[in-house]
Protein backbone atom coordinates (compact mmCIF):
# COMPACT_ATOMS: atom_id res chain seq x y z
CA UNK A 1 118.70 68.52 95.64
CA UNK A 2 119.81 71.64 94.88
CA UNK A 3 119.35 74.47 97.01
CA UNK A 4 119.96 78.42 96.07
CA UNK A 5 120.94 81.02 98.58
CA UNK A 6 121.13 84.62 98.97
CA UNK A 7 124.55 85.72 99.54
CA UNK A 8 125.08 88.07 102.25
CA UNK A 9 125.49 91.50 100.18
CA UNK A 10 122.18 90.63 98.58
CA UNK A 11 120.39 89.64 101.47
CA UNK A 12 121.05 93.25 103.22
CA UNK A 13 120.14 95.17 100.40
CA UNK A 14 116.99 93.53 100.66
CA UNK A 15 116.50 94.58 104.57
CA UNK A 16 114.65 96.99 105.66
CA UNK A 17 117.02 98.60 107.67
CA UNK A 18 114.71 100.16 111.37
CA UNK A 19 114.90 103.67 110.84
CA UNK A 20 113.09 102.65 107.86
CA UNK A 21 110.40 100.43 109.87
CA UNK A 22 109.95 103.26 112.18
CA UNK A 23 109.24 105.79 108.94
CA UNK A 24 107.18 103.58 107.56
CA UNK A 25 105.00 103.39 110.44
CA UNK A 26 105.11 106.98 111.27
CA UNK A 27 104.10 107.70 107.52
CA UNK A 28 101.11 105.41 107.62
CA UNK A 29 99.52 106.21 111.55
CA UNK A 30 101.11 109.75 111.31
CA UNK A 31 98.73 110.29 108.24
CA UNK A 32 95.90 108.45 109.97
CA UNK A 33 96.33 111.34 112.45
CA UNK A 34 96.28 114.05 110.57
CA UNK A 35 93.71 113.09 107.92
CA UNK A 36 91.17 111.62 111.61
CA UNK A 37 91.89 115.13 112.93
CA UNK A 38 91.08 117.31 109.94
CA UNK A 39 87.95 115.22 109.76
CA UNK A 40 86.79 115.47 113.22
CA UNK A 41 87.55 119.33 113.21
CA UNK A 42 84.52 119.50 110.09
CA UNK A 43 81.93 119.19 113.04
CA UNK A 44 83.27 122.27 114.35
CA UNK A 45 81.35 125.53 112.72
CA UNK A 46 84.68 127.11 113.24
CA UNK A 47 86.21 124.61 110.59
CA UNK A 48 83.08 124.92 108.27
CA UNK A 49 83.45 128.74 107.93
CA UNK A 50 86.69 128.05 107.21
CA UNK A 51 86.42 125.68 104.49
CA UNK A 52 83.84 127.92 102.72
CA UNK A 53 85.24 129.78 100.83
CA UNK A 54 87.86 127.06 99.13
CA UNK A 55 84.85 125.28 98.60
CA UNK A 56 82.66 128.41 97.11
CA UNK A 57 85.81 129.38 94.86
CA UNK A 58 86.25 126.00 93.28
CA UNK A 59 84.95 125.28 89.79
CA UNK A 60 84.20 121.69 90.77
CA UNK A 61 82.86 122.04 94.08
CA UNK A 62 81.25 125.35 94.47
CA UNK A 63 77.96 123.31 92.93
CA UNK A 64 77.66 121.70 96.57
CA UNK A 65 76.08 125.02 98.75
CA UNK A 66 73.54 124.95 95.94
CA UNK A 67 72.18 121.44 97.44
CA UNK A 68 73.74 121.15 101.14
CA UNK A 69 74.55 123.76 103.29
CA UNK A 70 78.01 124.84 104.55
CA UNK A 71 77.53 122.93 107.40
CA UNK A 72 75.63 119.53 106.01
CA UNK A 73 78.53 119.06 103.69
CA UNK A 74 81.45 119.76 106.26
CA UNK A 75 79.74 117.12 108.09
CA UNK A 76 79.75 114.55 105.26
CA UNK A 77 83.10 115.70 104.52
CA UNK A 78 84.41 114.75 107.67
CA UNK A 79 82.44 111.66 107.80
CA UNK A 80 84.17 110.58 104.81
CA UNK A 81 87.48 111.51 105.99
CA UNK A 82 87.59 109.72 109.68
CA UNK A 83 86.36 106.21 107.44
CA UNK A 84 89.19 107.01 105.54
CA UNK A 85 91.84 107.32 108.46
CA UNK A 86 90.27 104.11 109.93
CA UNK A 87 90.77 102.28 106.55
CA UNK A 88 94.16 103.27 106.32
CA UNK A 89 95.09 102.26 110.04
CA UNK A 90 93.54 99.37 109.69
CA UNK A 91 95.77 97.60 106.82
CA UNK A 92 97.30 94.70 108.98
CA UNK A 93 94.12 93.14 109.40
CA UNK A 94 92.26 94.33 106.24
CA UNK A 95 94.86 95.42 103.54
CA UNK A 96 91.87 95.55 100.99
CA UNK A 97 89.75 98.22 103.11
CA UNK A 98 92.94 100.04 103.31
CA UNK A 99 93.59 100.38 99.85
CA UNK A 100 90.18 101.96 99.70
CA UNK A 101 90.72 104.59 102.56
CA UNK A 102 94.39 105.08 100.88
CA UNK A 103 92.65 106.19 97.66
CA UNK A 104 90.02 108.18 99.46
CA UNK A 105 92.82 110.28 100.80
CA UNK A 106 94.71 110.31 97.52
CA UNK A 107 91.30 112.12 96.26
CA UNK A 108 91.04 114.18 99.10
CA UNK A 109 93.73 115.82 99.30
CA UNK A 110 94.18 116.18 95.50
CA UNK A 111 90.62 117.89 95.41
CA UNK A 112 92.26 120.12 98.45
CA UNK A 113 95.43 120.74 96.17
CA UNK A 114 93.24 122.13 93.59
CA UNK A 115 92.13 125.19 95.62
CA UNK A 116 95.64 126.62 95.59
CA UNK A 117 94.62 127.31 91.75
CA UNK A 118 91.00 128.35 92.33
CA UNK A 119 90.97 130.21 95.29
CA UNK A 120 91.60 133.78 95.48
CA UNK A 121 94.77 135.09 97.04
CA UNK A 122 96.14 131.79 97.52
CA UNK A 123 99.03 133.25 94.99
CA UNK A 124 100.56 136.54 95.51
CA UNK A 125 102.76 138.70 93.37
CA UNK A 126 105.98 136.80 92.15
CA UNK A 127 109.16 138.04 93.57
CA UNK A 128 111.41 138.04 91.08
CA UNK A 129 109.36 135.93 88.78
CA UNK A 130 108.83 133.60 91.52
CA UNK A 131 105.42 132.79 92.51
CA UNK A 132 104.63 133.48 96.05
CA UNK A 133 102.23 131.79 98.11
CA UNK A 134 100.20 133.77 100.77
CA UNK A 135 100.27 132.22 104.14
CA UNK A 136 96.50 131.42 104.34
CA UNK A 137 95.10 129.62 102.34
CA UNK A 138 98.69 128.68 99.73
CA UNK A 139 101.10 127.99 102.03
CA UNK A 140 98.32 126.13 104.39
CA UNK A 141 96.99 124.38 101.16
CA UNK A 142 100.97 122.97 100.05
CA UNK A 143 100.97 120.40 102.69
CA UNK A 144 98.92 118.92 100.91
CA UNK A 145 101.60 117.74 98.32
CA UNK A 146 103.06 115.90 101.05
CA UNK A 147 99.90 114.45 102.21
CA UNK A 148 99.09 112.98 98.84
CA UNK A 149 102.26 111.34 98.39
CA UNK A 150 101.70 109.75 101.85
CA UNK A 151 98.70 108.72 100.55
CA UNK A 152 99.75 107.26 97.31
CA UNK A 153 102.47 105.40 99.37
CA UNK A 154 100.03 103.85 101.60
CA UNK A 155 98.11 102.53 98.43
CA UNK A 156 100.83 101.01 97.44
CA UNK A 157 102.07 99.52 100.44
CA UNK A 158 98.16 98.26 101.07
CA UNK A 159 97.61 97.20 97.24
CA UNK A 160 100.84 94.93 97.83
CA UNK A 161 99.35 93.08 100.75
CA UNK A 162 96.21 92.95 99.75
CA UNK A 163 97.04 91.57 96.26
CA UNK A 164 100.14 89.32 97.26
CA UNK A 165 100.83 85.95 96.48
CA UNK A 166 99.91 83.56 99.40
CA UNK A 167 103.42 83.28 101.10
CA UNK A 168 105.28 86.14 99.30
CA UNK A 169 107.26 88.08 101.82
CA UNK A 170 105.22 91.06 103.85
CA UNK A 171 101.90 90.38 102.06
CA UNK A 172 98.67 88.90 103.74
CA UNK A 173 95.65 87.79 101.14
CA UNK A 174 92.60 88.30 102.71
C-alpha cells in the first residue's frame, strides 16, 4: 500500500494560523452586526429622513418615492437587510442561505457605494487635484468599500461550503 504524506513545511502553510480564525469570525458576525443594525435603524423616521435624499439623488433609485413613500421603502429596506444579516450568520448550519444573504449585502452596499457619485456634495473641491470627500454623506458612504469586500468574502467562504465535495476539508453539503 502506498501511503502519501504531507511533510511538515507543507502542512503549516496550509494552517490557518488563530489570529486568522479569530478574523475570520470577526469579519463574518462583525458584518452581521453592522449590516442587522443599519437595518433595524430603517424603522426609525430619524434613519428614513436620512436616507432620503441618497435615495432621491440616485438615477436608479430615485423612481422608488414615486410608488412607496420614504418611510414604506425604509421599512422594506431594512426588512431586506436584517434577512440578510441572519443569512450570513447563519452559514454553519445553512451555507446555501448564506450565500444568498452574502450576495444581498454584496448588492447592498454596492447600490450604497453608488451614491458617493450621485449625490450632491458627497465630493468637494480637490486639494491639489485630489478629490475630497465631505464628511456627510462621502466619507460616511466609503465604508462601504470595506463592507462590500466583507461581503464578497463571506460569499466566498459560504459558496465553498455550500458547494464542497462531501468530505473536502471545511465544507458541509447541505
Amino acid at each position: 500500500m502506498l501511503r502519501i504524506t504531507q511533510s511538515s513545511a507543507v502542512a503549516s502553510v496550509t494552517a490557518e494560523h488563530p489570529v486568522a480564525t479569530i478574523g475570520r469570525h470577526l469579519v463574518r458576525y462583525g458584518l452581521v452586526v453592522v449590516i442587522a443594525w443599519i437595518g433595524a435603524l430603517k424603522y426609525t423616521t430619524y434613519e428614513a429622513a436620512a436616507i432620503q435624499p441618497l435615495v432621491a439623488h440616485s438615477p436608479i433609485f430615485s423612481w422608488i418615492y414615486d410608488v412607496v413613500s420614504v418611510r414604506a421603502f425604509a421599512t422594506v429596506l431594512g426588512s431586506l437587510e436584517i434577512i440578510a444579516a441572519l443569512f450570513i450568520a447563519i452559514r454553519p448550519l445553512w451555507p446555501r442561505l448564506s450565500v444568498l444573504g452574502s450576495a444581498m449585502g454584496v448588492l447592498l452596499f454596492l447600490s450604497t457605494l453608488s451614491f458617493l457619485f450621485t449625490t450632491p456634495g458627497a465630493t468637494a473641491a480637490s486639494a491639489g487635484g485630489f478629490p475630497v470627500l465631505s464628511v456627510l454623506p462621502g466619507q460616511f458612504l466609503l465604508k462601504d468599500l470595506v463592507l462590500v469586500g466583507a461581503s464578497l468574502w463571506t460569499l466566498g467562504d459560504s459558496l465553498g461550503a455550500a458547494f464542497a465535495r462531501p468530505g473536502a476539508r471545511g465544507g458541509e453539503r447541505r
